[in-house]
Each structure stands twice: as C-alpha cells, then as structure tokens.
C-alpha atoms as a PDB file:
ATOM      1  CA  UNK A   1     -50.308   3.377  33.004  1.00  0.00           C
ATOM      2  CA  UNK A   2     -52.010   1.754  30.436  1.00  0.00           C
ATOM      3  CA  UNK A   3     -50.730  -1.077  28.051  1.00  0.00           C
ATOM      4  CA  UNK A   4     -50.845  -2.246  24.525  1.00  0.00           C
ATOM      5  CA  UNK A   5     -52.420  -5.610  23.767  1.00  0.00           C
ATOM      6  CA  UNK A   6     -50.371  -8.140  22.051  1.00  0.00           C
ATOM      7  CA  UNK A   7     -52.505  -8.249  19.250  1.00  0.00           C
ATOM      8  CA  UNK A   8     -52.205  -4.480  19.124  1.00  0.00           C
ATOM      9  CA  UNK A   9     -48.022  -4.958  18.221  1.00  0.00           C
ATOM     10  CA  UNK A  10     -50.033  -7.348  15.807  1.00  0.00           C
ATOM     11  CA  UNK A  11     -51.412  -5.072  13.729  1.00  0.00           C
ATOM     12  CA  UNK A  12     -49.227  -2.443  13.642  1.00  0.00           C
ATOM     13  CA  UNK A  13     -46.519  -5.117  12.027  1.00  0.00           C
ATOM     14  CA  UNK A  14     -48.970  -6.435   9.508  1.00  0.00           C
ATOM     15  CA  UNK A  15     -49.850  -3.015   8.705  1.00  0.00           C
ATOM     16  CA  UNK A  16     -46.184  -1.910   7.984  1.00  0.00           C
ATOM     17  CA  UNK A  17     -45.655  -5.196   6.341  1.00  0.00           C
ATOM     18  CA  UNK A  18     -48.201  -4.475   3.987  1.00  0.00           C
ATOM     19  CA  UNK A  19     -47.593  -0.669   3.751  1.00  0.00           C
ATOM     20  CA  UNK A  20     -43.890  -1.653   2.785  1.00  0.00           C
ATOM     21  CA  UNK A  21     -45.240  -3.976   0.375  1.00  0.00           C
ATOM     22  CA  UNK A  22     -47.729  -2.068  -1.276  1.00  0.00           C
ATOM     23  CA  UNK A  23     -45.416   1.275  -1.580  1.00  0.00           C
ATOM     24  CA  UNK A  24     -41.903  -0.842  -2.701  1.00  0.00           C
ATOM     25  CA  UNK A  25     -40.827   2.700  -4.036  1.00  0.00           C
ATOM     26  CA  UNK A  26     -40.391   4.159  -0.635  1.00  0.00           C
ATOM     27  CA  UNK A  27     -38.665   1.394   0.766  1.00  0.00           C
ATOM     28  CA  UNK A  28     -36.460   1.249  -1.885  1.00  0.00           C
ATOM     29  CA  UNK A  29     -35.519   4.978  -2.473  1.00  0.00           C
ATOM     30  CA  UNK A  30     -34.779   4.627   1.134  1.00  0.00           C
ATOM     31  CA  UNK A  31     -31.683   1.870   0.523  1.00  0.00           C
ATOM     32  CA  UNK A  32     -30.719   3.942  -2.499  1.00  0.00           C
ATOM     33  CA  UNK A  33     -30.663   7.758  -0.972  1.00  0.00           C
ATOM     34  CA  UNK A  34     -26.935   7.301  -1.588  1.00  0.00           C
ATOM     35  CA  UNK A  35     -25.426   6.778  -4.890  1.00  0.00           C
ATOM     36  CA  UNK A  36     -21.605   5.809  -5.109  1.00  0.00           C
ATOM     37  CA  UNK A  37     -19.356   7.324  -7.580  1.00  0.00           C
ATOM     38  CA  UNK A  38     -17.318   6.086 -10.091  1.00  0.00           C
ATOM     39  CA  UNK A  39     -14.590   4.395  -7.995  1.00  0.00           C
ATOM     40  CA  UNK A  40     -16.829   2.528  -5.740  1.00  0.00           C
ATOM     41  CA  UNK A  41     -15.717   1.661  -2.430  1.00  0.00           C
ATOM     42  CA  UNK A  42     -12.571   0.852  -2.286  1.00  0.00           C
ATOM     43  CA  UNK A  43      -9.985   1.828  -4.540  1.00  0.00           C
ATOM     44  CA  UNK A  44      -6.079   0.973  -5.454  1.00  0.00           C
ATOM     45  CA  UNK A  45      -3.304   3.330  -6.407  1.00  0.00           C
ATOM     46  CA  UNK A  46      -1.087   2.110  -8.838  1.00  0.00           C
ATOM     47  CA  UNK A  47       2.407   4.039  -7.909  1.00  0.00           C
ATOM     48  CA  UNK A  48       5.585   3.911  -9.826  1.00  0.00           C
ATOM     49  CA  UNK A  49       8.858   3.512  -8.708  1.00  0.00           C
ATOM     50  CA  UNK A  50      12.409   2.723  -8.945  1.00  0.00           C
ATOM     51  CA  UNK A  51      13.767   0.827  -6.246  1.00  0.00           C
ATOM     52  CA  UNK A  52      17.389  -0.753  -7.070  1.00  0.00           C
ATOM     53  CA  UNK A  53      18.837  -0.878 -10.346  1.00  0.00           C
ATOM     54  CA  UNK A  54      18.934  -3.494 -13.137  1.00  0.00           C
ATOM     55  CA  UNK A  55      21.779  -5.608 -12.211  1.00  0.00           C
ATOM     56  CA  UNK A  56      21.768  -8.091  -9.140  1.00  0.00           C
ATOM     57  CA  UNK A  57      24.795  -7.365  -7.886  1.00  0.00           C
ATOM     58  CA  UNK A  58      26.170  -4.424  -5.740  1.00  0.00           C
ATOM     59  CA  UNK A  59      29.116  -3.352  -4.156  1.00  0.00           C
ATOM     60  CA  UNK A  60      29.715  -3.020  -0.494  1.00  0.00           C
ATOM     61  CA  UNK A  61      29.688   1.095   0.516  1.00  0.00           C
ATOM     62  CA  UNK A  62      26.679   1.322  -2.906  1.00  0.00           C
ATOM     63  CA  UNK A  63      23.809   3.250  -2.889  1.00  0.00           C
ATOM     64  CA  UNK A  64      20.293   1.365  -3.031  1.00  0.00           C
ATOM     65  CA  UNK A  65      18.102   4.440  -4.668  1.00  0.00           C
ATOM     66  CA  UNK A  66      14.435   4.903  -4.598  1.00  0.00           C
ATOM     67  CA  UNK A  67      13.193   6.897  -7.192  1.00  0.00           C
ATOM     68  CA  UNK A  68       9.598   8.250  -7.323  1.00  0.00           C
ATOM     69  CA  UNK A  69       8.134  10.667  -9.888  1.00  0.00           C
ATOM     70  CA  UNK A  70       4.945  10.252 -10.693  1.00  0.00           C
ATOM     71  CA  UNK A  71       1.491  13.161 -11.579  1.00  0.00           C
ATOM     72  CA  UNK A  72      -1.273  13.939  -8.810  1.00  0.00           C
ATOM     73  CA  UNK A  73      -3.377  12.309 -12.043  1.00  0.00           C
ATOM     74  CA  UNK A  74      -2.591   8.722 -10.307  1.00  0.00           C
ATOM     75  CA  UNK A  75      -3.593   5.367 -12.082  1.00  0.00           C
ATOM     76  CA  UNK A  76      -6.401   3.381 -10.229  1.00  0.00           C
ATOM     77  CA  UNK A  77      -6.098  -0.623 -10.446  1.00  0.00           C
ATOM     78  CA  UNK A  78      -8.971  -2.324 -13.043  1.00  0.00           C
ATOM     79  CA  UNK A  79      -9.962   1.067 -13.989  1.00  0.00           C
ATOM     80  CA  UNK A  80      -9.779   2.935 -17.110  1.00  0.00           C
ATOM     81  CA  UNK A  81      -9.607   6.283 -14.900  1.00  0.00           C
ATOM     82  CA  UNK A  82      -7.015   8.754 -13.214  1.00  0.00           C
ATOM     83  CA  UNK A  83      -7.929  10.248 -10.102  1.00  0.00           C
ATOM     84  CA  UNK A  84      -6.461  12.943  -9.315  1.00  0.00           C
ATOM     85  CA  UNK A  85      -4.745  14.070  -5.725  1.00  0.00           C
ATOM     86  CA  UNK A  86      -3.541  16.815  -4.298  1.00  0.00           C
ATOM     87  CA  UNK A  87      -2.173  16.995  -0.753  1.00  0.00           C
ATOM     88  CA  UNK A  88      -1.971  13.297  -0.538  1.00  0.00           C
ATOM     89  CA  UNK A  89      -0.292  10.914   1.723  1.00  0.00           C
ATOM     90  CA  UNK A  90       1.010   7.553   0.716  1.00  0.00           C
ATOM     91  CA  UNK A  91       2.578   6.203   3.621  1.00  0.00           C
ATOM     92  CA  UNK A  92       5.824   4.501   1.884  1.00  0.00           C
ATOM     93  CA  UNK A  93       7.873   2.618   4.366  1.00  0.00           C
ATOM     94  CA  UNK A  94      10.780   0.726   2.796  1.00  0.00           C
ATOM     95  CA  UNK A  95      12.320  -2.665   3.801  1.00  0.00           C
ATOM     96  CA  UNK A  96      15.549  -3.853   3.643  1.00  0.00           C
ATOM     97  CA  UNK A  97      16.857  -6.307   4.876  1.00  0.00           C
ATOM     98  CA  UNK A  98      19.765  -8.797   4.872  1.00  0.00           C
ATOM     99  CA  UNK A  99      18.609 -12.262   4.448  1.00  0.00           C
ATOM    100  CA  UNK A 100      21.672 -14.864   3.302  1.00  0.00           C
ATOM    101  CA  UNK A 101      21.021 -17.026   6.538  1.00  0.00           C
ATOM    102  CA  UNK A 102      18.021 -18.302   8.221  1.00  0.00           C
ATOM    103  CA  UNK A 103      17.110 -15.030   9.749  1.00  0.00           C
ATOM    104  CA  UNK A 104      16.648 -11.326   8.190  1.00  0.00           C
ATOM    105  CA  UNK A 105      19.325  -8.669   9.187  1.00  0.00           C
ATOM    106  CA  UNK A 106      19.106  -5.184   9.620  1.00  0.00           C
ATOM    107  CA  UNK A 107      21.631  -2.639   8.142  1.00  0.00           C
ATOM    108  CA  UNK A 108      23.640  -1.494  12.056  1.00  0.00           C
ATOM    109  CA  UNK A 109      23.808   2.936  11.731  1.00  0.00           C
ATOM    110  CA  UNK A 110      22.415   3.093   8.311  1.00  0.00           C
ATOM    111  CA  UNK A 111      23.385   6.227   6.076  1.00  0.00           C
ATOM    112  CA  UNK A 112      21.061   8.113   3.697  1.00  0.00           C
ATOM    113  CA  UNK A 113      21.567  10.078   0.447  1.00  0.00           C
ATOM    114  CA  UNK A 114      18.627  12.488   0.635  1.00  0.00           C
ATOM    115  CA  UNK A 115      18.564  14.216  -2.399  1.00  0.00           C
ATOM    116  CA  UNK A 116      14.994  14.749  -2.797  1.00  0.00           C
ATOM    117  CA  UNK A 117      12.260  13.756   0.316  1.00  0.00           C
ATOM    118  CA  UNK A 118      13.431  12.450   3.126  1.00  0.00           C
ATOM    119  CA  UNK A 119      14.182   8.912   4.427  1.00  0.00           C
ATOM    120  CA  UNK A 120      13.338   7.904   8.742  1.00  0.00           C
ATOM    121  CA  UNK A 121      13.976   5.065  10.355  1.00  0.00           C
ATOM    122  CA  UNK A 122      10.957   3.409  12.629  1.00  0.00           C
ATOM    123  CA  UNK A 123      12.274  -0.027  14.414  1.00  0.00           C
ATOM    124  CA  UNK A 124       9.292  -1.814  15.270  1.00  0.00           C
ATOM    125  CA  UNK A 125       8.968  -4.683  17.204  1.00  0.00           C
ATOM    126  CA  UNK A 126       9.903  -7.153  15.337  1.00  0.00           C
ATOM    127  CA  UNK A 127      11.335  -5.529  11.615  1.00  0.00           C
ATOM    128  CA  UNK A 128      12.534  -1.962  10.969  1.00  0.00           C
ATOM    129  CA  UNK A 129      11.044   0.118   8.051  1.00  0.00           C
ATOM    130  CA  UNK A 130      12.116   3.312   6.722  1.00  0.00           C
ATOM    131  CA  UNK A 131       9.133   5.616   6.045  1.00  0.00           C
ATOM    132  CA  UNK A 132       9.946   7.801   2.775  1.00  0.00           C
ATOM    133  CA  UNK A 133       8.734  11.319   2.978  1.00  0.00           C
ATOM    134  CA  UNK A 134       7.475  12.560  -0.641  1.00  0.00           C
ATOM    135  CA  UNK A 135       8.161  16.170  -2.235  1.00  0.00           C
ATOM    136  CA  UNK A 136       5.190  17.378  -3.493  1.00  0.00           C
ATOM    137  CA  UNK A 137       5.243  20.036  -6.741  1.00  0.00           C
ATOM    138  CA  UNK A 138       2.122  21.565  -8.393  1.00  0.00           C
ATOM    139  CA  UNK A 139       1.845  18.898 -10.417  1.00  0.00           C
ATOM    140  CA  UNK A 140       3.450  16.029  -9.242  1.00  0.00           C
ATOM    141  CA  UNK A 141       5.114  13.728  -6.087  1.00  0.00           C
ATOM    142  CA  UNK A 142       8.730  13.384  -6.288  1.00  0.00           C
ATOM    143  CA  UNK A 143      11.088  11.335  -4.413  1.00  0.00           C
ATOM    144  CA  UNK A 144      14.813  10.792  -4.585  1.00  0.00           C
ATOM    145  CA  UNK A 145      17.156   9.096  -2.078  1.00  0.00           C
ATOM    146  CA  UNK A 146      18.904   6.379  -0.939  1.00  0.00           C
ATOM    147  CA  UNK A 147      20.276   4.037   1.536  1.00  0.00           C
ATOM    148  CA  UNK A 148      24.305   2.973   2.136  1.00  0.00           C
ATOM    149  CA  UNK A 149      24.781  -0.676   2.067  1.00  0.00           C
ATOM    150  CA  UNK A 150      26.973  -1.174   4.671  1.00  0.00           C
ATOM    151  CA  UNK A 151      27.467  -4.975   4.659  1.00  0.00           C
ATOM    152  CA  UNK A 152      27.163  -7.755   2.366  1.00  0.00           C
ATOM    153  CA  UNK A 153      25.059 -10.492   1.468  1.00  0.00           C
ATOM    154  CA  UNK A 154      21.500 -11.048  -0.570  1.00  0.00           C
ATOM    155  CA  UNK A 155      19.449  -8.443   0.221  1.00  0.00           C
ATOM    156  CA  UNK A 156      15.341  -8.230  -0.378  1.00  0.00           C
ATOM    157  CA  UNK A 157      14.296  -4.452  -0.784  1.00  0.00           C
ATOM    158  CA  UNK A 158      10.418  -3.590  -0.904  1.00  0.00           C
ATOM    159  CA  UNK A 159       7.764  -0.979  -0.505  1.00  0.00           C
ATOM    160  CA  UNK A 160       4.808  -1.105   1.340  1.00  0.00           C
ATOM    161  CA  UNK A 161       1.905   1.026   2.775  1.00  0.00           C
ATOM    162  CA  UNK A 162       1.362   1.738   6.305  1.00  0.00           C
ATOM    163  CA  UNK A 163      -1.632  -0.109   6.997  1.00  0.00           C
ATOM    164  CA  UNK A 164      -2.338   0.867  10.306  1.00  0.00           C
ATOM    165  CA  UNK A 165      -1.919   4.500   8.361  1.00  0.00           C
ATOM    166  CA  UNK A 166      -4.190   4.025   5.629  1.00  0.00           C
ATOM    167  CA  UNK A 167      -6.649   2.995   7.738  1.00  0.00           C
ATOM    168  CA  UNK A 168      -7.083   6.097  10.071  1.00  0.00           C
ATOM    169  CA  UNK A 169      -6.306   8.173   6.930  1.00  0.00           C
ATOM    170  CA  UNK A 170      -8.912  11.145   5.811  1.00  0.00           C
ATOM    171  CA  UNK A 171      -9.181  12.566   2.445  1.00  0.00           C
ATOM    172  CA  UNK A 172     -11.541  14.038   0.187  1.00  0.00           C
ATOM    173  CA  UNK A 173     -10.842  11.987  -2.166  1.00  0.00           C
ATOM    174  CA  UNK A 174     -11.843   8.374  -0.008  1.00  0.00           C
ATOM    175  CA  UNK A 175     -15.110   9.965   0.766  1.00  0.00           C
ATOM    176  CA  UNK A 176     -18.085   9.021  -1.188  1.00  0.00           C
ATOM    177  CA  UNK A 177     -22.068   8.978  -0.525  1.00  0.00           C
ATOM    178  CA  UNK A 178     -20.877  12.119   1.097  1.00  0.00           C
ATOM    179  CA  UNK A 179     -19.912  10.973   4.393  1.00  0.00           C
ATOM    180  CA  UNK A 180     -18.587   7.178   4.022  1.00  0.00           C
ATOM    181  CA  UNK A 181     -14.874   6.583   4.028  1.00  0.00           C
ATOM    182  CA  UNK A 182     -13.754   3.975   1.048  1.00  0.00           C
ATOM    183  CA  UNK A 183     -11.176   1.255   1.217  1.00  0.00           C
ATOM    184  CA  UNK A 184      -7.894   2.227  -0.057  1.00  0.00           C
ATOM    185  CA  UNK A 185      -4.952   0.406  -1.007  1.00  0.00           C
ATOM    186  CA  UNK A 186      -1.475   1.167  -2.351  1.00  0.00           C
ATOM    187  CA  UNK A 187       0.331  -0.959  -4.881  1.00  0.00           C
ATOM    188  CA  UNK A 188       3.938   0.125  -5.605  1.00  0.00           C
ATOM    189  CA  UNK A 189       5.336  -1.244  -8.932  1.00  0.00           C
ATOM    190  CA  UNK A 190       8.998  -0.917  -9.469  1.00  0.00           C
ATOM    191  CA  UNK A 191      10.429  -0.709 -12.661  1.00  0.00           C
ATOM    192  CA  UNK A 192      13.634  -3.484 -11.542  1.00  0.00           C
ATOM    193  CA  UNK A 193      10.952  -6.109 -10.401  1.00  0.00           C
ATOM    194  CA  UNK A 194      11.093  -9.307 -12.230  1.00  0.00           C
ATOM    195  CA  UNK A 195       9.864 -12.764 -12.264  1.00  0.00           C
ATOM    196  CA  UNK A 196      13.913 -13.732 -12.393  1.00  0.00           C
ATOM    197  CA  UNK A 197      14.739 -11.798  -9.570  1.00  0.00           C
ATOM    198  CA  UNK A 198      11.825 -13.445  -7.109  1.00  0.00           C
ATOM    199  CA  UNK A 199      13.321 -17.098  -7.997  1.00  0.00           C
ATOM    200  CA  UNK A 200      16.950 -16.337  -7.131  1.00  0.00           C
ATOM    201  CA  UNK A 201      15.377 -14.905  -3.987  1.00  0.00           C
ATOM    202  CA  UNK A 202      13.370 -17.675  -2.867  1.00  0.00           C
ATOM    203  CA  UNK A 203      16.295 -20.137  -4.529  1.00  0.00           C
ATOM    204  CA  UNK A 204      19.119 -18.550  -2.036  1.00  0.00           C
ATOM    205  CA  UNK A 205      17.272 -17.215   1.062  1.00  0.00           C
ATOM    206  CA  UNK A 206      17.326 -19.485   3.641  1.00  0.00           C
ATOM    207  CA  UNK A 207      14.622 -17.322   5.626  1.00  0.00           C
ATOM    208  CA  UNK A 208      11.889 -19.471   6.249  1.00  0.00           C
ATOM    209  CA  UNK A 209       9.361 -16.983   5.358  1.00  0.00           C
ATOM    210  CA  UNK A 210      10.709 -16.158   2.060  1.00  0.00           C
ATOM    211  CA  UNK A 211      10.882 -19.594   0.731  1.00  0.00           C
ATOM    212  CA  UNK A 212       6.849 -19.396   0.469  1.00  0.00           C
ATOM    213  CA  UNK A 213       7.671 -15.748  -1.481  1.00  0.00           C
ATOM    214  CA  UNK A 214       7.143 -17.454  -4.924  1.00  0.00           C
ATOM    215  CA  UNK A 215       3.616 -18.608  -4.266  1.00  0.00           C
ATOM    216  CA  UNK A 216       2.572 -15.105  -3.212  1.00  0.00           C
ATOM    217  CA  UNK A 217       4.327 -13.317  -6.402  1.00  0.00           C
ATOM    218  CA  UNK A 218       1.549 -11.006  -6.529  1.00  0.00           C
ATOM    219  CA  UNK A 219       2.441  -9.546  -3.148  1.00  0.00           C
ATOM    220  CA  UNK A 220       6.176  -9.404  -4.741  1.00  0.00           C
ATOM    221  CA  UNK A 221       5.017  -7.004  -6.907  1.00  0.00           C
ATOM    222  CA  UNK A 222       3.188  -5.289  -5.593  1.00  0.00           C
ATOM    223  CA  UNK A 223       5.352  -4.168  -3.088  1.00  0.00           C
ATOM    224  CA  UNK A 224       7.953  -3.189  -5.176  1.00  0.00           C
ATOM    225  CA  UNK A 225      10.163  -6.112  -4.295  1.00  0.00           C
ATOM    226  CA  UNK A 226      13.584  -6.502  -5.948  1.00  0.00           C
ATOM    227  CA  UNK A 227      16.562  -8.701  -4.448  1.00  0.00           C
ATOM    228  CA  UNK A 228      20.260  -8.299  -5.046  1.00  0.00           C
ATOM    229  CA  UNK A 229      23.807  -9.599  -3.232  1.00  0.00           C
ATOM    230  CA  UNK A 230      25.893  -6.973  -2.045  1.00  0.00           C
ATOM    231  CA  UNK A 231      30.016  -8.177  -2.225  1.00  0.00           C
ATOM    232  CA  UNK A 232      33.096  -6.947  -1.519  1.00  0.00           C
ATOM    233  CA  UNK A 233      34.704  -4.270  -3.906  1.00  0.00           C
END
C-alpha cells in the first residue's frame, strides 16, 4: 500500500487555502445557496382571544368562556405582515386553576359548555391543562366554550402552547430554504388581560410561584392570563 507524505497533506491544504482565497465567490455562493424568506427563522403568532369577562368577580356554578375567532390571515409579532394558514394547529391548552392558598387547586369533575370546538382534559404530572380543539371554516378558526366553576376562590386562567407540540410540529408554512424547519411560537392575547388584574393576582395569591408573576408580566400576557374570585351566589 503506498502512503502520502506529510508534506503531501501540506500542499494540498495550502493549495485549497489559496484556491478558497483566490475564488471568494465560490466559497461564498456556497454559504448563501439558501436564501430565507421574509419571516426568517423563527416566527410568532399573535392570536386573539377572549378568555373571562371584564369583571373580577364570578359566581359559584358560572361559566369561564373562551372565545376565539380570528382569519387564517394571522398577525406575526414585529412584523408588518399576515401570513396566512390553512390547516393549522395551535396547540391551545388552558389553565385554571384555584390558587387562594399556598398551593394551586384543580377544579374536582369539571363540566364543559361546548358550543363551538371542543374542550379535553390532560392531567399531567404535576398541573392539568385542558387542550382546546379549534373549528376551522374557509376562512377562519373559531372557538367557543367554556368551563363550570365549581368552587370558589381566586382563580388564574391562561393560555398556552404545547411546547413539546410545537416542537415536533410540520407545516408548510415553518419550512423555509426549502427543507429547514423555523422556530415557532404562539402568543395568545386576551382581550380581559390587564395590568390591574396581574397586581390583584400577585397581591392575593399566596402561591409561591405567582408572587414572582409581576416581574414576568410579559409572560402574563402573553398567555392570555386573566384572574378573578369566584363566591358564593
């Protein structure tokens, strides 16, 4: 068998070196074969959303609704542009969850008002979300339902993504430099969130966790988080 001499490996890297150098176009065209488009690579939906009502106060045997109806043309975040979505997933789960004493507590056999879409219940480990199942029209996502408060106390409601979800999620639409998959995040904005309503949450919660909820107001937000007591009639 025969070998290469050292100096052989030599040359052929000054030679590249210098064939790299002296042709920059080549090397260059080669990091720029793929051109993103105009959302980049990652992108934010802005969703909108009604989750609870104006007033902080509800009656024991209310119904919390979550309203969604919103065009496929969907708002992306620091953009000036729609993009637009057909047979999309958003992967809504809702919490709720009681949290008056020093640890959060979960509605026992909660009812749902389904009037449009369709409300489940997934108990995970260590919280329990309700994943919200949209309608989809020609033109649009709709969403209409609600949960029975069944006991009283301050509440927090919110909306979040599946992450785990939006991770292993394919579309056309997250695809760009035709086969790379783009970052994509979900930002629900209720209409009933307000800086108010964060401060008598934070203010009455004894939940450890929450008490930090006014330095993170952003995630508030966000997450279409609203608070409320529930009392008796």
């Amino acid at each position: 068998m025969q070998y290469l001499h050292p100096m052989v490996f030599r040359f052929i890297k000054i030679e590249l070196i210098l064939f790299l150098f002296v042709n920059p176009f080549i090397f260059s065209s080669c990091i720029d074969e793929c051109e993103s488009d105009e959302y980049g690579e990652e992108i934010n939906l802005i969703i909108p959303c009604k989750l609870g009502e104006e007033s902080d106060t509800l009656k024991l045997g209310d119904t919390l609704w979550i309203e969604f109806n919103f065009s496929k043309e969907v708002e992306v975040k620091n953009e000036n542009n729609l993009v637009k979505l057909d047979s999309f997933q958003f992967f809504p789960e809702l919490f709720l969850g009681e949290v008056s004493s020093s640890q959060i507590e979960y509605l026992n056999d909660p009812e749902f008002v389904e009037l449009v879409g369709a409300i489940e219940i997934l108990p995970l480990a260590t919280v329990v979300v309700y994943p919200l199942i949209f309608t989809e029209l020609d033109n649009s996502y709709q969403f209409r339902s609600g949960v029975i408060l069944n006991r009283t106390g301050l509440f927090l409601a919110a909306i979040n993504p599946c992450l785990v979800c939006l991770e292993r999620y394919n579309h056309p639409s997250l695809i760009y430099c035709e086969s790379k998959k783009r970052d994509l995040e979900i930002s629900f904005i209720n209409e009933f969130s307000s800086q108010e309503n964060l401060e008598m949450l934070t203010s009455q919660s004894s939940v450890e966790s929450i008490q930090n909820e006014i330095n993170r107001a952003e995630e508030f937000f966000q997450a279409a988080g609203t608070a409320f007591w529930v009392v008796e009639p």
